[in-house]
Protein backbone atom coordinates (compact mmCIF):
# COMPACT_ATOMS: atom_id res chain seq x y z
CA UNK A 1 121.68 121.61 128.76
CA UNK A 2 124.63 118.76 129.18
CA UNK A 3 124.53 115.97 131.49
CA UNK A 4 127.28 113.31 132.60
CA UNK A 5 126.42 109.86 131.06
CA UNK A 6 127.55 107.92 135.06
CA UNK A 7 128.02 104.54 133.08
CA UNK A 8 129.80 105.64 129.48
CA UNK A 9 131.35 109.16 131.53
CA UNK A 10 130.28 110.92 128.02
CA UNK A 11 128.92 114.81 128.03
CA UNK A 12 125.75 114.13 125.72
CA UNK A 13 122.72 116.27 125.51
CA UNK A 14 119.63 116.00 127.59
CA UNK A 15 117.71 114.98 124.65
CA UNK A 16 119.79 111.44 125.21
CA UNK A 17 118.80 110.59 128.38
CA UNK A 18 115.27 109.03 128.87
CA UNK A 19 114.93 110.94 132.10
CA UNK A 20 115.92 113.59 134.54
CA UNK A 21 117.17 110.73 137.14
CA UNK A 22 120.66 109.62 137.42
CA UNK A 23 120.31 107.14 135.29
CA UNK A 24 122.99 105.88 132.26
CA UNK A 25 121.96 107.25 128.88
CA UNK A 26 120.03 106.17 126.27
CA UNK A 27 122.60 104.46 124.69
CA UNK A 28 124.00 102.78 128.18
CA UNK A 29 120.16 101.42 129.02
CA UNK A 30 119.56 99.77 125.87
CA UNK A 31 123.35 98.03 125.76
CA UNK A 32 121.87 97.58 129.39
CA UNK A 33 118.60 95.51 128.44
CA UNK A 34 120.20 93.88 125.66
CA UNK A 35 122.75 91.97 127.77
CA UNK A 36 120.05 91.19 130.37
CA UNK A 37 117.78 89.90 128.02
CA UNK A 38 120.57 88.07 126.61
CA UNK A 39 121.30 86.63 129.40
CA UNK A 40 117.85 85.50 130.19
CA UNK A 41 117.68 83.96 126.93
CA UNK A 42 120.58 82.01 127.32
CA UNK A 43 119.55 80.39 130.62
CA UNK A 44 116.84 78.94 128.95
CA UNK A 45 113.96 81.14 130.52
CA UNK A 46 110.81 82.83 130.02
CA UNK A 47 111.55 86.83 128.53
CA UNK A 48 108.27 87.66 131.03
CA UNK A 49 108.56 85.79 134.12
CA UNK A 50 111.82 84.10 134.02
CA UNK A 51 110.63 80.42 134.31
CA UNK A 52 112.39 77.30 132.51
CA UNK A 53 110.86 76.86 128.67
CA UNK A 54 111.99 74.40 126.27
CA UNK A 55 111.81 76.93 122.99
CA UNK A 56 110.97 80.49 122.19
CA UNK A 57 111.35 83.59 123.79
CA UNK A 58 107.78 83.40 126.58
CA UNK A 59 105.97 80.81 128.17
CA UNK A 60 102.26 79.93 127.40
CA UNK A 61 101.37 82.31 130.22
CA UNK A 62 103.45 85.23 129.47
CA UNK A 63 102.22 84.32 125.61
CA UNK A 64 98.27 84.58 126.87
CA UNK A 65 98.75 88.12 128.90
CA UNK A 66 100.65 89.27 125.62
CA UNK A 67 98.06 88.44 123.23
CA UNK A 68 95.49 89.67 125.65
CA UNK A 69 97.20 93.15 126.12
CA UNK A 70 97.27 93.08 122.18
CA UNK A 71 93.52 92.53 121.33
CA UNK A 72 92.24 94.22 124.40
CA UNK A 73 94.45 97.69 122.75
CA UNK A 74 95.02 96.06 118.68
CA UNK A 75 93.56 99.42 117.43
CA UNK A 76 96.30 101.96 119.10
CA UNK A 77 98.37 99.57 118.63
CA UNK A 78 97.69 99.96 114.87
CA UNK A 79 97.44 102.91 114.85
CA UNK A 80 100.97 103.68 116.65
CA UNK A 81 102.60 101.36 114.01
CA UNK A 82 101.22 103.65 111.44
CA UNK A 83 102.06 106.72 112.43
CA UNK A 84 105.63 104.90 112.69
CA UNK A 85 105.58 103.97 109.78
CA UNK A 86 104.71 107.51 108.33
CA UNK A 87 107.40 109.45 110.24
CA UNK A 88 110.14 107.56 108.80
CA UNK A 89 108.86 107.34 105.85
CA UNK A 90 108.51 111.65 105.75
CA UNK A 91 112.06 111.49 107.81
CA UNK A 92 113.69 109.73 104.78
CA UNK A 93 111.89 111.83 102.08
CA UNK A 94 113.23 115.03 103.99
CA UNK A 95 116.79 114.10 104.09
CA UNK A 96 116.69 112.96 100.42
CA UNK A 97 116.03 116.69 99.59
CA UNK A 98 112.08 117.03 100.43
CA UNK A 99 108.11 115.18 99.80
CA UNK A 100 108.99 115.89 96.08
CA UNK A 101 109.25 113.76 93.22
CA UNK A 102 112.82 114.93 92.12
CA UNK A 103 111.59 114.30 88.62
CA UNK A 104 108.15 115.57 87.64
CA UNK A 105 107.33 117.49 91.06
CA UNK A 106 104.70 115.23 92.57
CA UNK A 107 104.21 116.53 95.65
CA UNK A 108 101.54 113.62 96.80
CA UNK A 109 103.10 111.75 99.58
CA UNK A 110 101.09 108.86 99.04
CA UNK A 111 102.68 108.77 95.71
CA UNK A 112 106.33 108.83 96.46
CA UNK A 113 108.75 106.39 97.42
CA UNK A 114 112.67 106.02 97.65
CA UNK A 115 114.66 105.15 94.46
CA UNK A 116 118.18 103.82 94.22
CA UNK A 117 120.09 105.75 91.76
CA UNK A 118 121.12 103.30 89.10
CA UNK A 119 118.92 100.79 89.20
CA UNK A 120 120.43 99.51 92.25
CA UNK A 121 117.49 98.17 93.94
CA UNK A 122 116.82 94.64 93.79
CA UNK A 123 120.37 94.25 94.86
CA UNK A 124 120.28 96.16 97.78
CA UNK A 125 117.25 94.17 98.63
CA UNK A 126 118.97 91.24 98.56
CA UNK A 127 122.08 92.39 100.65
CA UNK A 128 119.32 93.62 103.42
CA UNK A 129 117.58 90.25 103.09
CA UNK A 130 120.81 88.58 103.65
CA UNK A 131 121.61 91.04 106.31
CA UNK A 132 118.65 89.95 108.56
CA UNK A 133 119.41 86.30 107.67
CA UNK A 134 115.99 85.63 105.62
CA UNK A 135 115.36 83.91 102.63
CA UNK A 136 116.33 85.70 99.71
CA UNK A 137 113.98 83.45 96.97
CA UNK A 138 110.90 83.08 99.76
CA UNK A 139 111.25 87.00 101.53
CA UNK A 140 110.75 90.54 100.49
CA UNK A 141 111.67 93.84 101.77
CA UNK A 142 109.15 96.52 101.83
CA UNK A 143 109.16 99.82 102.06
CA UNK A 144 109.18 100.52 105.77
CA UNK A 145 112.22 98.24 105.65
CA UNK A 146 114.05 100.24 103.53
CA UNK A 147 113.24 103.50 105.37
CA UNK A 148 114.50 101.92 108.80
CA UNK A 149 117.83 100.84 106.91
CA UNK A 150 118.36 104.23 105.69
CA UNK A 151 117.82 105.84 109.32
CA UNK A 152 119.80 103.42 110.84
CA UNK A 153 123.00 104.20 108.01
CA UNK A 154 122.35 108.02 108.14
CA UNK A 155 120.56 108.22 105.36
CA UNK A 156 123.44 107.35 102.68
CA UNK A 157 124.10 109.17 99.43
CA UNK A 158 122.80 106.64 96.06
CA UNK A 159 119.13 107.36 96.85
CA UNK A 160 116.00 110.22 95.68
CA UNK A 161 112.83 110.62 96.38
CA UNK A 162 110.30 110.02 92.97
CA UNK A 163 106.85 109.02 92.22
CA UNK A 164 105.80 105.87 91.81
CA UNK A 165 105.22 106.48 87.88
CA UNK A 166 108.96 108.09 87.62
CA UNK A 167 110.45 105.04 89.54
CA UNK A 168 108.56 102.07 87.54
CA UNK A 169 109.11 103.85 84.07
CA UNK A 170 113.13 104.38 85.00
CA UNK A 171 113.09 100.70 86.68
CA UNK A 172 111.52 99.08 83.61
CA UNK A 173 112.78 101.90 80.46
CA UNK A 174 115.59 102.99 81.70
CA UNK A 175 114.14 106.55 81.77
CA UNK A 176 111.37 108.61 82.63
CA UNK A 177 109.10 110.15 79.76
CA UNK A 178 108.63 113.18 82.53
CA UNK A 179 112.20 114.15 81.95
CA UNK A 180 115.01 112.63 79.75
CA UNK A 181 117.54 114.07 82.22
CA UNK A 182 116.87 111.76 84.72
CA UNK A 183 118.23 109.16 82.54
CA UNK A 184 121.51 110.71 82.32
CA UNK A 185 121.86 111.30 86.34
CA UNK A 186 122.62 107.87 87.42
């Protein structure tokens, strides 16, 4: 089923709309809480309540209730962030060709983890560190940062799914004792 988007006037699926209501789109509502946020921010006030601050993004109040929600529900909360964490983690394996070390077969997903096809890594590390503005000597980019990246680029060619064994011995050998082809695929 197709709906009208009333703010962008775009035919999009139902499956981009939050809702059944009249409301804009997904797209539209988050442009839409962006630039009130924004906005809020740049007046100088409070994210949660809208009063004056000097610095930050919530007032000591709207700080307290926020930490409060947070300990009073810290274990969902944890638990949400994993299973986050997990389903992009199994998203990116599956569009880099399945939970399957490309090399040896592992089929573990605890084991496996993203590669960059020659040896490409630490400098697409850096170019995401720089991206986000961080510190490229004092930060590092983990895992579920890389996974996010690759969702939010559709998933670009230059990367496979290996072990962790496969990876290191590549990363520090130059190829994997599993399978000398893999040396000759970059």
């Amino acid at each position: 089923m197709e709906r009208l988007c009333g703010k962008c006037a775009r035919v999009l699926s139902a499956d981009a709309f939050y809702d059944t209501s009249g409301r804009p789109c997904k797209d539209c509502r988050k442009k839409q809480v962006a630039e009130r946020l924004d906005k809020i921010r740049s007046e100088g006030c409070c994210l949660g309540c809208r009063s004056p601050i000097e610095d930050g993004t919530l007032c000591t109040s709207c700080r307290r209730v926020n930490l409060a929600r947070y300990y009073a529900n810290r274990d969902s909360y944890l638990v949400a962030q994993k299973n986050g964490r997990n389903s992009r983690k199994l998203a990116a394996f599956n569009a880099y060709g399945g939970p399957q070390c490309q090399c040896c077969g592992e089929p573990h997903v605890e084991f496996l983890t993203i590669d960059h096809i020659g040896q490409t890594g630490a400098a697409h590390r850096k170019e995401m560190l720089a991206e986000k503005g961080w510190n490229v000597t004092s930060q590092s980019m983990s895992g579920t940062h890389l996974y996010r990246w690759l969702k939010q680029n559709n998933y670009p060619p230059g990367f496979r799914v290996l072990c962790m064994n496969c990876n290191f011995a590549i990363g520090h050998s130059g190829y994997c004792p599993h399978n000398a082809k893999v040396e000759h695929a970059r």
